[in-house]
Protein backbone atom coordinates (compact mmCIF):
# COMPACT_ATOMS: atom_id res chain seq x y z
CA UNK A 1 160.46 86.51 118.44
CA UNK A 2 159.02 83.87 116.00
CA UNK A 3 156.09 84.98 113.82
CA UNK A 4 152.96 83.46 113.94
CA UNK A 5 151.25 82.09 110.98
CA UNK A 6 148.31 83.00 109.17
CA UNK A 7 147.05 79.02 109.97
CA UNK A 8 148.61 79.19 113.63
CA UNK A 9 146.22 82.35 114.41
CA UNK A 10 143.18 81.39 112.73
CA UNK A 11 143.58 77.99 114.68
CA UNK A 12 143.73 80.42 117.94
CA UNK A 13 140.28 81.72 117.05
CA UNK A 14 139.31 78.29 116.35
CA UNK A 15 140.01 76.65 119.11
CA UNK A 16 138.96 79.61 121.68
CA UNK A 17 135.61 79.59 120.22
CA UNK A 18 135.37 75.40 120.60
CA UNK A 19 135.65 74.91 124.17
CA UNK A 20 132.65 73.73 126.34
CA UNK A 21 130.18 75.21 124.25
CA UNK A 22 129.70 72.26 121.59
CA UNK A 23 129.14 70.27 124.44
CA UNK A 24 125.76 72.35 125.56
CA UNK A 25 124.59 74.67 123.17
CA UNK A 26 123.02 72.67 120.39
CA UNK A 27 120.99 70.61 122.87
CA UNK A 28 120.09 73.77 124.98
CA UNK A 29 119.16 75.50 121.76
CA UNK A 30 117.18 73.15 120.65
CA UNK A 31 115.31 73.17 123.38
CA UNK A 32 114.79 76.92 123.18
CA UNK A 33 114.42 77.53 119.77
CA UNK A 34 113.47 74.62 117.78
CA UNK A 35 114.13 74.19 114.74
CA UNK A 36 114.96 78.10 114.44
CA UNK A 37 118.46 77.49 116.54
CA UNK A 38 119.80 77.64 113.02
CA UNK A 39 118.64 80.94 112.55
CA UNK A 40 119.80 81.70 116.09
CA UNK A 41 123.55 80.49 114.98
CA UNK A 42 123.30 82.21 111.94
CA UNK A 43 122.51 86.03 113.59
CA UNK A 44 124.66 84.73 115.99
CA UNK A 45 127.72 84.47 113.45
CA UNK A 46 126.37 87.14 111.52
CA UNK A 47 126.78 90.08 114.08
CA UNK A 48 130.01 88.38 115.88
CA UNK A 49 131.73 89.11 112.40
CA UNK A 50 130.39 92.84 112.56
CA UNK A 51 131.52 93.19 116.00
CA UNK A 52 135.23 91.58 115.21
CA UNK A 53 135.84 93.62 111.95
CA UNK A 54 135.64 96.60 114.50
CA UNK A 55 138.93 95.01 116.70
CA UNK A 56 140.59 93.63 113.63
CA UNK A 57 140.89 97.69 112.57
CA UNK A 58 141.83 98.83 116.34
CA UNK A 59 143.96 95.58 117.11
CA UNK A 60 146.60 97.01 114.60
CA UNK A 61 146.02 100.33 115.83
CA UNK A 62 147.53 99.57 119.62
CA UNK A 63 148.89 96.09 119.46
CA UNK A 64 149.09 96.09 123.11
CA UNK A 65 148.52 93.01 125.33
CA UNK A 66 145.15 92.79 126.59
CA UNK A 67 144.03 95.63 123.93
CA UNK A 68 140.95 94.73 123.66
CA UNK A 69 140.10 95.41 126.95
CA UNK A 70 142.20 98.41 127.43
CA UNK A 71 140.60 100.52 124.10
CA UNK A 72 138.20 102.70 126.32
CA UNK A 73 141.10 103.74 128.40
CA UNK A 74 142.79 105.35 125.45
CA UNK A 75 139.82 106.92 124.04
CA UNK A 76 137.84 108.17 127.36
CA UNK A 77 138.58 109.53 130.72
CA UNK A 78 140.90 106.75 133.21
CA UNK A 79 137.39 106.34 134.88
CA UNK A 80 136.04 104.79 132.17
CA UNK A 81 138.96 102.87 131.04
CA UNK A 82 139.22 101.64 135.37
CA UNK A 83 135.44 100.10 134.76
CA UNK A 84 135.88 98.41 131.33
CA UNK A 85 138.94 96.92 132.07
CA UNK A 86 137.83 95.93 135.10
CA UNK A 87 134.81 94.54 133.60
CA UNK A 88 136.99 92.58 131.08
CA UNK A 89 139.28 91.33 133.43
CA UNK A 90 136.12 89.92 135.57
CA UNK A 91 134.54 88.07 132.39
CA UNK A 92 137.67 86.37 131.97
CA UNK A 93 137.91 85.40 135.76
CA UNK A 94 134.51 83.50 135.03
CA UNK A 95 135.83 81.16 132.81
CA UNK A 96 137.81 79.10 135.05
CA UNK A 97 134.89 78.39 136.86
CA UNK A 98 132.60 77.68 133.90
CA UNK A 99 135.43 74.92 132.16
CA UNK A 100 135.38 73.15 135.50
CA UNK A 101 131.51 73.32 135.85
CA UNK A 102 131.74 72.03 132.32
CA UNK A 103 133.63 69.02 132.51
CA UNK A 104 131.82 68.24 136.09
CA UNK A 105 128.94 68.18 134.74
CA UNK A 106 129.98 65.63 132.12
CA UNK A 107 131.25 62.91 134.29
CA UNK A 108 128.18 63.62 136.07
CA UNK A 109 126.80 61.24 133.18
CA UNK A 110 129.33 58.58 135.18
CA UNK A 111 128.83 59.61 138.10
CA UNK A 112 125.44 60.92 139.16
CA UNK A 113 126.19 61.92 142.31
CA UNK A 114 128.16 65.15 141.16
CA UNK A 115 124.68 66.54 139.72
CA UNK A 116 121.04 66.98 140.71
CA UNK A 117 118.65 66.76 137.98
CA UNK A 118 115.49 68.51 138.72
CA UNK A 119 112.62 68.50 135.34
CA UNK A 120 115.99 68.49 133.55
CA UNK A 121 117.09 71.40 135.25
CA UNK A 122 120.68 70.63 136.01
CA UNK A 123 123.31 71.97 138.32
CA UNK A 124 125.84 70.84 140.23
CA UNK A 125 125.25 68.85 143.90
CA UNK A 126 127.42 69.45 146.70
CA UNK A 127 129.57 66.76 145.86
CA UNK A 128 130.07 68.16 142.24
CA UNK A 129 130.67 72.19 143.56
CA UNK A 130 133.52 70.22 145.54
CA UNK A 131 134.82 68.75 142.56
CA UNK A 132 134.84 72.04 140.55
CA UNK A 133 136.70 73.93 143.61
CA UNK A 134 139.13 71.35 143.70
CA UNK A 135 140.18 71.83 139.98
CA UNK A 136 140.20 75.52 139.83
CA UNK A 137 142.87 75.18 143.51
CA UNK A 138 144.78 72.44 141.10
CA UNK A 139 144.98 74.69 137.88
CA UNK A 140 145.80 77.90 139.93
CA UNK A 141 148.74 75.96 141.88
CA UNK A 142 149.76 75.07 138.15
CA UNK A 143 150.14 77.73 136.77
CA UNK A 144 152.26 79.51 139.91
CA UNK A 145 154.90 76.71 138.56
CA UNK A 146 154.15 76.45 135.26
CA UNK A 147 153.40 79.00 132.26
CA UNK A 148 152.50 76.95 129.66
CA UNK A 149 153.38 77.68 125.79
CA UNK A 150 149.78 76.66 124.09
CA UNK A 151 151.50 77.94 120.81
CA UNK A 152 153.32 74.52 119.92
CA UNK A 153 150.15 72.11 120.67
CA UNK A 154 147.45 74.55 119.66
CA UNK A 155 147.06 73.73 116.20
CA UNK A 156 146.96 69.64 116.84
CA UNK A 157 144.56 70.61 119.56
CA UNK A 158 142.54 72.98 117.81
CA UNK A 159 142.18 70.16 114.75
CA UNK A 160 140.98 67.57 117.27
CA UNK A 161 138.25 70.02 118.64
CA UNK A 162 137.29 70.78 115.18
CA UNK A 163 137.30 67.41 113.10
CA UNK A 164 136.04 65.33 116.28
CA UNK A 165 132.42 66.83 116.65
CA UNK A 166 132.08 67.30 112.33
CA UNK A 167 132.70 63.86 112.00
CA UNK A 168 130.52 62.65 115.36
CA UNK A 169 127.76 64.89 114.17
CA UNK A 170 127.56 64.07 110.29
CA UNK A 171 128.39 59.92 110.97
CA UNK A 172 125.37 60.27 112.96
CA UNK A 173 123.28 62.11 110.70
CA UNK A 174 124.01 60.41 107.85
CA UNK A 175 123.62 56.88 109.67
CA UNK A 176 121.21 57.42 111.82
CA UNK A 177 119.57 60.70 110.68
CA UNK A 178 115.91 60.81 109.49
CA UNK A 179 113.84 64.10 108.50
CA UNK A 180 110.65 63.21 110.64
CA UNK A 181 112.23 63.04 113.67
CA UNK A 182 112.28 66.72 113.39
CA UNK A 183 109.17 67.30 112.03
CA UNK A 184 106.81 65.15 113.80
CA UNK A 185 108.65 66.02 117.55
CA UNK A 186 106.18 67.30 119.94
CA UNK A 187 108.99 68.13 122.05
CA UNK A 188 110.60 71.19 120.58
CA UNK A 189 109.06 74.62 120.43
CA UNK A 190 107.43 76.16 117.94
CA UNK A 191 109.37 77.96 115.50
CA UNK A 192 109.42 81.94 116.37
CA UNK A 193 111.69 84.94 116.32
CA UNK A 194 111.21 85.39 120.34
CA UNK A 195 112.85 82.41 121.29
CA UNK A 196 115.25 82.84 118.06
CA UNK A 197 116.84 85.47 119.59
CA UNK A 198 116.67 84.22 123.67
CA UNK A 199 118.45 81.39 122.27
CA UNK A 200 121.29 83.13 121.31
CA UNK A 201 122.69 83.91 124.93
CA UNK A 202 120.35 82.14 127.06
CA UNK A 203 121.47 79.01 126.03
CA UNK A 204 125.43 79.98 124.79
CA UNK A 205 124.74 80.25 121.34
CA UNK A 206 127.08 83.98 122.44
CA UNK A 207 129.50 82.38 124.43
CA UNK A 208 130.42 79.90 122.03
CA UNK A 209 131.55 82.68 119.58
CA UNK A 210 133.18 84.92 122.41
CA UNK A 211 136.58 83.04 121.66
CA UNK A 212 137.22 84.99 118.12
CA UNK A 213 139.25 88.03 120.50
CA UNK A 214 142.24 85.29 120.84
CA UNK A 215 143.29 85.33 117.21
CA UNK A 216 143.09 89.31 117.43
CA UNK A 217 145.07 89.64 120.61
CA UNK A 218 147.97 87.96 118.91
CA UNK A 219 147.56 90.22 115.21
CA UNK A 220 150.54 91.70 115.46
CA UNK A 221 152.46 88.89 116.10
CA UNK A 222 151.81 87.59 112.64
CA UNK A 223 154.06 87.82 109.48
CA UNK A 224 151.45 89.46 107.73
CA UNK A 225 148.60 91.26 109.28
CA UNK A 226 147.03 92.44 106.59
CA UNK A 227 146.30 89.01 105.43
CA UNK A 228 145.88 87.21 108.66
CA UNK A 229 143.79 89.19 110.56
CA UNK A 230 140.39 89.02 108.24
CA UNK A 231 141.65 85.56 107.85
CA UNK A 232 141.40 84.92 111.55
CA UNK A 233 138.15 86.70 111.86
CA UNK A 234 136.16 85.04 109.09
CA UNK A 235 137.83 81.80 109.35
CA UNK A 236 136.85 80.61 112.79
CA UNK A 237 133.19 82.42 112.48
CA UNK A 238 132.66 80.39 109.62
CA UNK A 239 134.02 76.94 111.28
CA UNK A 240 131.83 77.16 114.41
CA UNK A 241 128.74 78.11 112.70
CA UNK A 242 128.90 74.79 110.58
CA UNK A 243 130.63 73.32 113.80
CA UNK A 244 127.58 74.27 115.78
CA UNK A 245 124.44 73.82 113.55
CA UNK A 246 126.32 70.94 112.57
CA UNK A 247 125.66 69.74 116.02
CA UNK A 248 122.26 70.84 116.19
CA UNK A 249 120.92 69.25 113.47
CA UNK A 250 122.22 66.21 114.38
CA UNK A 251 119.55 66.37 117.75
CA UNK A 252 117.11 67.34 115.25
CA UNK A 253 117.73 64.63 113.17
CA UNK A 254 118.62 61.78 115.02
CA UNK A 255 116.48 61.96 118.01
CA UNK A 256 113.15 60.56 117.89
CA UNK A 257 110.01 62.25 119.80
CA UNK A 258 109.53 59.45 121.76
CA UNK A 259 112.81 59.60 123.52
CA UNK A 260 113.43 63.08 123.52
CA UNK A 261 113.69 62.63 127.31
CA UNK A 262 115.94 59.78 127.40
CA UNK A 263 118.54 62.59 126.37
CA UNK A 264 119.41 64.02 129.92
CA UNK A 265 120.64 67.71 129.68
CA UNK A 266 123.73 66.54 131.72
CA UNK A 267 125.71 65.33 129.50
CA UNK A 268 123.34 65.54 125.85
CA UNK A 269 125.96 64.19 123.22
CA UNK A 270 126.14 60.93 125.42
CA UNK A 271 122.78 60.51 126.39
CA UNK A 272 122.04 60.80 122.46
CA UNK A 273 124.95 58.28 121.33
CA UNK A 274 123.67 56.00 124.60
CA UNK A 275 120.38 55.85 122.70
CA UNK A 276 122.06 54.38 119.67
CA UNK A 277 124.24 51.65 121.07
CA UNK A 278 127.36 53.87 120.44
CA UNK A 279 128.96 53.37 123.48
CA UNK A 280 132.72 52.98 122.01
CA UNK A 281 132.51 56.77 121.00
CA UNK A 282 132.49 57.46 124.40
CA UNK A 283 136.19 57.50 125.05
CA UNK A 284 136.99 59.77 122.63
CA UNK A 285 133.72 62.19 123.73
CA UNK A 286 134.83 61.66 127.21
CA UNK A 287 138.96 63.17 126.34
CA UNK A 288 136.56 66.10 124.38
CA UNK A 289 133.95 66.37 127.07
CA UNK A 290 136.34 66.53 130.35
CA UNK A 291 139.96 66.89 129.31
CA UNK A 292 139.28 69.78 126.20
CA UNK A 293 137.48 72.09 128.92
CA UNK A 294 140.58 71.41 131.61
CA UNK A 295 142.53 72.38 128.88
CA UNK A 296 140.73 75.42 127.94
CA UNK A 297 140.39 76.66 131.47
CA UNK A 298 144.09 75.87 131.96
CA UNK A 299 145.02 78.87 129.30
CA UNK A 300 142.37 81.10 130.49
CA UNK A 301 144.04 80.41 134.05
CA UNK A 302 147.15 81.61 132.61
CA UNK A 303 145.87 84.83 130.09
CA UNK A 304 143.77 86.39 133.54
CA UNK A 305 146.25 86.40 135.75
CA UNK A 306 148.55 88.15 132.93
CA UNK A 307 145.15 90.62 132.89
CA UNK A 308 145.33 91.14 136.22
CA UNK A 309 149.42 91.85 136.27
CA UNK A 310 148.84 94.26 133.66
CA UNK A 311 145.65 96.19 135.65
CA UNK A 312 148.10 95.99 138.57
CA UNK A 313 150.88 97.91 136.46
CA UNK A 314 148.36 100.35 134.90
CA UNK A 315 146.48 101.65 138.33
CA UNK A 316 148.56 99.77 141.16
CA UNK A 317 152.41 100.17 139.63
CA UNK A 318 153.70 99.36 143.92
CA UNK A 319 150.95 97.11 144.88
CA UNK A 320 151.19 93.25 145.08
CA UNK A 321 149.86 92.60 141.94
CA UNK A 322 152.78 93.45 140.15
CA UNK A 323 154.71 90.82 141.92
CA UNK A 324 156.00 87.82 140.20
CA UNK A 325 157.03 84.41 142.00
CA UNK A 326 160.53 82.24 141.34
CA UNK A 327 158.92 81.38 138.44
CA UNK A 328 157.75 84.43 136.85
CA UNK A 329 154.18 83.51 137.54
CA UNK A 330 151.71 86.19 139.07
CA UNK A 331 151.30 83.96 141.90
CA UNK A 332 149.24 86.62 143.74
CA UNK A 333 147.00 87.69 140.82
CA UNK A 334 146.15 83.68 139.96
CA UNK A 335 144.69 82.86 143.86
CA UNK A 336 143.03 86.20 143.58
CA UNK A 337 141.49 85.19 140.37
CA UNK A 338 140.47 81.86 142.27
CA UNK A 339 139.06 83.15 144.59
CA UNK A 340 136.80 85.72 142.73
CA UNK A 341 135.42 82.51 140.40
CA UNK A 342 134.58 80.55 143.56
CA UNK A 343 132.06 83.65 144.20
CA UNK A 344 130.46 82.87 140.23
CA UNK A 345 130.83 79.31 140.62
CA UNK A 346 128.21 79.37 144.12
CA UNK A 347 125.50 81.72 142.51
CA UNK A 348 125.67 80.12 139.54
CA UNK A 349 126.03 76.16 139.71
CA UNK A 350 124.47 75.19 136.22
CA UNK A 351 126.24 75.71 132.90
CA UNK A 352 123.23 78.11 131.41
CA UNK A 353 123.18 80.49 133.96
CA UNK A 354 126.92 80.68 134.84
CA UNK A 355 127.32 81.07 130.64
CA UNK A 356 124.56 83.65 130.07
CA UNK A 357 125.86 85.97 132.53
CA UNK A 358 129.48 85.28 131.31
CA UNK A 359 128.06 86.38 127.59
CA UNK A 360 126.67 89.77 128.77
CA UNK A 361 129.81 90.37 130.64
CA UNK A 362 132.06 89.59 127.70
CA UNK A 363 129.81 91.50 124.84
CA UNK A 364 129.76 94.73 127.40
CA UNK A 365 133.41 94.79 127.31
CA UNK A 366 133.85 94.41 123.88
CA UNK A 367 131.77 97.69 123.57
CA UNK A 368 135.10 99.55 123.10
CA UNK A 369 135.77 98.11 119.87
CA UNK A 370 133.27 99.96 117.77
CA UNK A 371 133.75 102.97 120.21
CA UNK A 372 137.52 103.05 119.27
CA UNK A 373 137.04 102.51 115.71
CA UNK A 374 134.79 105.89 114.96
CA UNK A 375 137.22 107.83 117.28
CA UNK A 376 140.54 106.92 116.31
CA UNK A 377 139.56 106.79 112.60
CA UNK A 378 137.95 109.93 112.59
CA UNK A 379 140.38 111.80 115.08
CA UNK A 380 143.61 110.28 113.82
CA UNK A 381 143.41 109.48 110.19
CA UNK A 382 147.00 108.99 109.51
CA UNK A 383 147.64 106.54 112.37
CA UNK A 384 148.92 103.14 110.78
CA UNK A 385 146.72 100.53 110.31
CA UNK A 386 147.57 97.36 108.36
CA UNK A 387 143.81 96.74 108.43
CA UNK A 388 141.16 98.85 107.38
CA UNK A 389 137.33 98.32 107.72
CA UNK A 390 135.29 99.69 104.84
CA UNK A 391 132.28 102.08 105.89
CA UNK A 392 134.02 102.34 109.22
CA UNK A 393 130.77 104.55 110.80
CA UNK A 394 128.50 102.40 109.49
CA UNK A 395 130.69 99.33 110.86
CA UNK A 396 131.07 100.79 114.01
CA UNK A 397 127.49 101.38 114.71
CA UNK A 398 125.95 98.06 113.46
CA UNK A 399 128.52 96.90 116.14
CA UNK A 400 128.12 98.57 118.69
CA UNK A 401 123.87 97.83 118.31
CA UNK A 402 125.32 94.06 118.27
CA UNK A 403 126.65 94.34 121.99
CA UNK A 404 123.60 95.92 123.08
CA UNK A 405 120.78 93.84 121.38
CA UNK A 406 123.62 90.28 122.82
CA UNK A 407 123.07 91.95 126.14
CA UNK A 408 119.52 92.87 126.20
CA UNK A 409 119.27 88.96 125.05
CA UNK A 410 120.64 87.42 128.45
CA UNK A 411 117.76 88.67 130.10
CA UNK A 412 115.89 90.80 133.09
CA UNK A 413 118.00 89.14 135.54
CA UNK A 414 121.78 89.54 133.80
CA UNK A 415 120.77 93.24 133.08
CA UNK A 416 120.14 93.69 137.00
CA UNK A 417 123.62 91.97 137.77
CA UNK A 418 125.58 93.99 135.25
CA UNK A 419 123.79 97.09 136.49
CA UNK A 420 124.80 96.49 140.11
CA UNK A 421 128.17 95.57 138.85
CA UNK A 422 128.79 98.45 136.52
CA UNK A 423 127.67 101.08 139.63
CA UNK A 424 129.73 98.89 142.41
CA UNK A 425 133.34 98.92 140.23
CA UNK A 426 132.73 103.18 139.72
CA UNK A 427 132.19 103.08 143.63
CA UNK A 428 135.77 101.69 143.78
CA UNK A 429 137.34 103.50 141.28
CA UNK A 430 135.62 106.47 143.19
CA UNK A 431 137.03 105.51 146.47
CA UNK A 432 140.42 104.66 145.59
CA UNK A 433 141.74 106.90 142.96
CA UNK A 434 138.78 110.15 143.46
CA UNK A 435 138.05 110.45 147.45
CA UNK A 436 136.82 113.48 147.52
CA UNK A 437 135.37 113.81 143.82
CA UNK A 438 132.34 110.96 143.25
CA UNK A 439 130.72 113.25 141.31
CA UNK A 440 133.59 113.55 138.60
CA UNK A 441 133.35 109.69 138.53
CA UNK A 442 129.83 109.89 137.80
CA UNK A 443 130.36 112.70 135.34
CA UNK A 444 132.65 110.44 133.27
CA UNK A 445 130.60 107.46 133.50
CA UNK A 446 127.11 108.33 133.53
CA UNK A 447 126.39 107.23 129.97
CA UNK A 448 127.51 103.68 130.80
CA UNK A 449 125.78 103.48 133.79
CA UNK A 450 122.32 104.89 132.14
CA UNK A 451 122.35 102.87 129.22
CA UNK A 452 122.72 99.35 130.83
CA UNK A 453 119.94 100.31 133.35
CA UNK A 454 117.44 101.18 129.93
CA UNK A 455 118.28 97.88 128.72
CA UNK A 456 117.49 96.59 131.95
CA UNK A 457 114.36 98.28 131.98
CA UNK A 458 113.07 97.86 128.60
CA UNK A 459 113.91 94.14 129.77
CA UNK A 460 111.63 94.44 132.88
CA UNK A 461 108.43 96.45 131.33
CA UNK A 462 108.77 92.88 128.13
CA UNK A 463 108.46 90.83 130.98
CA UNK A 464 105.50 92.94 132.33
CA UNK A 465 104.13 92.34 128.72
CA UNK A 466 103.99 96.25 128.69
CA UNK A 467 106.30 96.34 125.67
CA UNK A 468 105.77 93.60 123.34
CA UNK A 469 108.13 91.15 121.21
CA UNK A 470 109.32 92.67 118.81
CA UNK A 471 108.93 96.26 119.64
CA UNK A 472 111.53 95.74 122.80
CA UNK A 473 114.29 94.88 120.12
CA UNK A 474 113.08 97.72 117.95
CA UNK A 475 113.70 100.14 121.21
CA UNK A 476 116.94 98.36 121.86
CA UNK A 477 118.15 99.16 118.67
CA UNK A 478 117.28 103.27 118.39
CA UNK A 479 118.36 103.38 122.25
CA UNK A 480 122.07 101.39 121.62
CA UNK A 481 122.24 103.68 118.24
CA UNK A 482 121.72 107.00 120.24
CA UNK A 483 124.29 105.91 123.45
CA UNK A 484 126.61 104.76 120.97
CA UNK A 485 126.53 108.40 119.42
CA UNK A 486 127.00 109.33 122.89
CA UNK A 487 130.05 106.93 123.40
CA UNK A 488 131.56 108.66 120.55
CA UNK A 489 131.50 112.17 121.30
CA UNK A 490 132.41 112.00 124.98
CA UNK A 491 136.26 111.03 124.00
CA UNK A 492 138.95 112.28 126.19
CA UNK A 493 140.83 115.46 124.87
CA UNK A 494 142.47 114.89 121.66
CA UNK A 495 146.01 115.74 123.52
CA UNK A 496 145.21 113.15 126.30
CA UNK A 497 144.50 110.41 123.48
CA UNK A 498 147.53 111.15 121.32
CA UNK A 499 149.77 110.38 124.39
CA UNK A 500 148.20 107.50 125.24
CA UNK A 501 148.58 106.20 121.80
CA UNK A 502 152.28 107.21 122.41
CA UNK A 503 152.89 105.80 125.31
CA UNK A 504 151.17 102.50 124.00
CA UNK A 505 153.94 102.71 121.21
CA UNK A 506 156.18 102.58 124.43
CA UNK A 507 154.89 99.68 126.18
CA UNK A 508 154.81 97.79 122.92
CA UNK A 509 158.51 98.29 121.73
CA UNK A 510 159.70 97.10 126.23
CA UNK A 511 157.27 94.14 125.34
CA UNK A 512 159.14 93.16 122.19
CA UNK A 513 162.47 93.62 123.80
């Protein structure tokens, strides 16, 4: 098999973490923040580089397909590894859904009659939840005939997605851009740390960086490891946060507080460049805006029903979901993905909310990285790694906190959703694989359960204005620290693991043959 460059993977990282995000997040930010959605990208970046130091270590570890959701498995009871992978396999299911909310929305700027616009609150009509379901049936029909090889057009794509909103956003500062439109606006909030930190999942600041796991999935696959994996962890983190406050401070700049409302949240970029008489850009905004997020949603298409194949193999070896069609597509796994993101696309029609739950989702899962780290470094010391992570406790702790205080940011209502989703996938685990032993499920999954419903809580008595801002973060932080401790020493047997690593080793050498 062909090695993968250093440039190839960091353009992987890249391009997963530019998909429909630009398009939103700096406006929405804006609007939550202020001018503090700088700080909010730069915490943002900050503790997304913590958090992927952890999987660069464990990546190497067990190069296995889908690792990163898998970790937990290896390092706790098959409960546990059921519900996060599980839990990783549904955040990925949501992003078909969200690309084709995405670029709906957008030619909702064409064609209003795909949104409704209420106070700026924007969602999709009946017309545009149509639209969506028809391209989710049209990429999932795709991809039964089709398994597309991204690797060959990634890095021109990538480039576009990268080069295409620097130059938009800095043309327009530098043209158009003048320092008391931001400071005389009556339009933005205030600047303070409680919105600073709402910001950074509320309005996709989260999301936007959820795409550095790509570049890590494919580690091993690189001639070097050692040198691409930082490479493709710092690389891309540092590219969207200039990316993304680039963006930002272009609204801040450029718009004036007279027509902040002319900007309609439906499709912000265009509604800004409208303003300005710029309507050439829009072709080029329009194959960014619409065909990027197809494109996107095309490979996430592809990578979940691979997810689900390989949750079919692991707990359902004789089931249908290890069945492949003529053209060694999942066929079965891809309409069963469908159909799942039709049930996120109908509670959640606008981009914020359908993205803030998809944030919580994905920064739960990736719990197991800092988890992993601890165990595997401190139980197995001599198990190769082509990438070590200095201070590894340390690491794996500031990490860990990370995923709790990114969930605790999406809010009372995400909390409640994960909480009933966390307790509904343990009721399936218990009734297909433990019939007549719920409590052992419970037993092995407590912790998880517990410590999602004390964020949810803490959540719930802020809102009550029982616990003030910032004491609720402070409590976050000394509750995540102490279930993280938990995480830890609640590993499987150290026999169970080592097999697991072994037959990981297994899986990995079939997969390369």
């Amino acid at each position: 098999m062909r090695k993968l460059s250093t440039f190839q993977l960091v353009l992987l990282s890249t391009g997963g973490m530019i998909g429909s995000g630009w398009l939103f997040s700096p406006y929405y930010g804006l609007q939550t923040a202020g001018g503090g959605v700088i700080l909010s990208w730069t915490i943002t970046a900050l503790l997304t580089l913590i958090l992927g130091l952890t999987f660069a270590e464990v990546a190497t570890c067990l190069p296995v397909v889908g690792g990163l959701m898998r970790f937990m498995g290896v390092t706790h009871s098959r409960t546990l590894g059921f519900m996060f992978l599980v839990l990783g396999w549904i955040s990925y299911i949501v992003y078909l859904p969200l690309e084709a909310q995405s670029a709906i929305q957008y030619l909702g700027f064409w064609i209003p009659q795909l949104v409704s616009n209420h106070d700026g609150n924007v969602s999709l009509s009946s017309a545009g939840l149509w639209a969506a379901l028809v391209i989710m049936v049209f990429l999932t029909w795709f991809n039964t005939l089709h398994l597309s090889k991204v690797s060959k057009t990634n890095a021109a794509v990538s480039l576009w997605k990268i080069f295409i909103p620097l130059l938009i956003a800095w043309g327009m500062i530098l043209v158009f851009g003048k320092p008391e439109h931001f400071f005389a606006s009556d339009h933005l909030p205030k600047l303070a740390f409680e919105p600073v930190l709402l910001a950074i999942t509320s309005s996709g600041l989260a999301f936007a960086f959820s795409g550095f796991q790509n570049g890590l999935i494919l580690a091993n696959s690189t001639s070097n490891p050692k040198r691409a994996i930082p490479w493709s962890i710092f690389a891309p983190v540092i590219i969207g946060w200039v990316l993304y406050s680039s963006l930002s401070l272009m609204f801040m700049f450029c718009l004036p507080s007279e027509k902040f409302a002319l900007v309609k949240a439906v499709a912000p970029l265009l509604g800004l460049l409208s303003l300005f008489g710029l309507n050439y850009i829009y072709i080029i905004l329009f194959v960014d805006a619409v065909i990027a997020p197809l494109g996107t949603a095309n490979v996430f298409t592809a990578v979940t029903g691979r997810i689900l194949l390989g949750l079919g193999r692991e707990f359902f070896p004789r089931s249908i979901l290890t069945r492949l069609n003529k053209s060694n597509a999942p066929a079965i796994c891809l309409w069963i993905n469908m159909l799942l993101g039709i049930c996120f696309l109908l509670p959640f029609p606008t981009w914020t909310e359908l993205v803030n739950f998809l944030s919580s989702l994905v920064l739960l899962s990736c719990m197991s990285g800092p988890v992993a780290l601890i165990i595997l470094r401190r139980k197995f010391p001599t198990l190769e790694r082509k990438f070590t992570v200095p201070l590894y406790r340390l690491t794996g702790y500031l990490a860990f906190v990370s995923c709790g205080l990114f969930v605790y940011w999406s809010g009372t209502q995400n909390l409640l959703y994960l909480v009933i989703l966390i307790i509904a996938v343990a009721i399936v685990y218990a009734t297909i694989f433990a019939k007549a032993n719920f409590i052992k499920v419970i037993a092995e999954s407590w912790f998880l359960i517990v410590y999602i419903a004390i964020l949810y809580l803490i959540s719930e008595l802020h809102g009550k204005s029982i616990i003030s801002f910032p004491s609720d973060n402070y409590l976050v932080i000394l509750v995540s620290l102490f279930f993280c401790w938990i995480f830890v020493n609640k590993h499987d047997q150290i026999e169970s693991i080592a097999a697991k690593i072994e037959q990981f080793k297994h899986e990995v050498a079939n997969e390369q043959h």
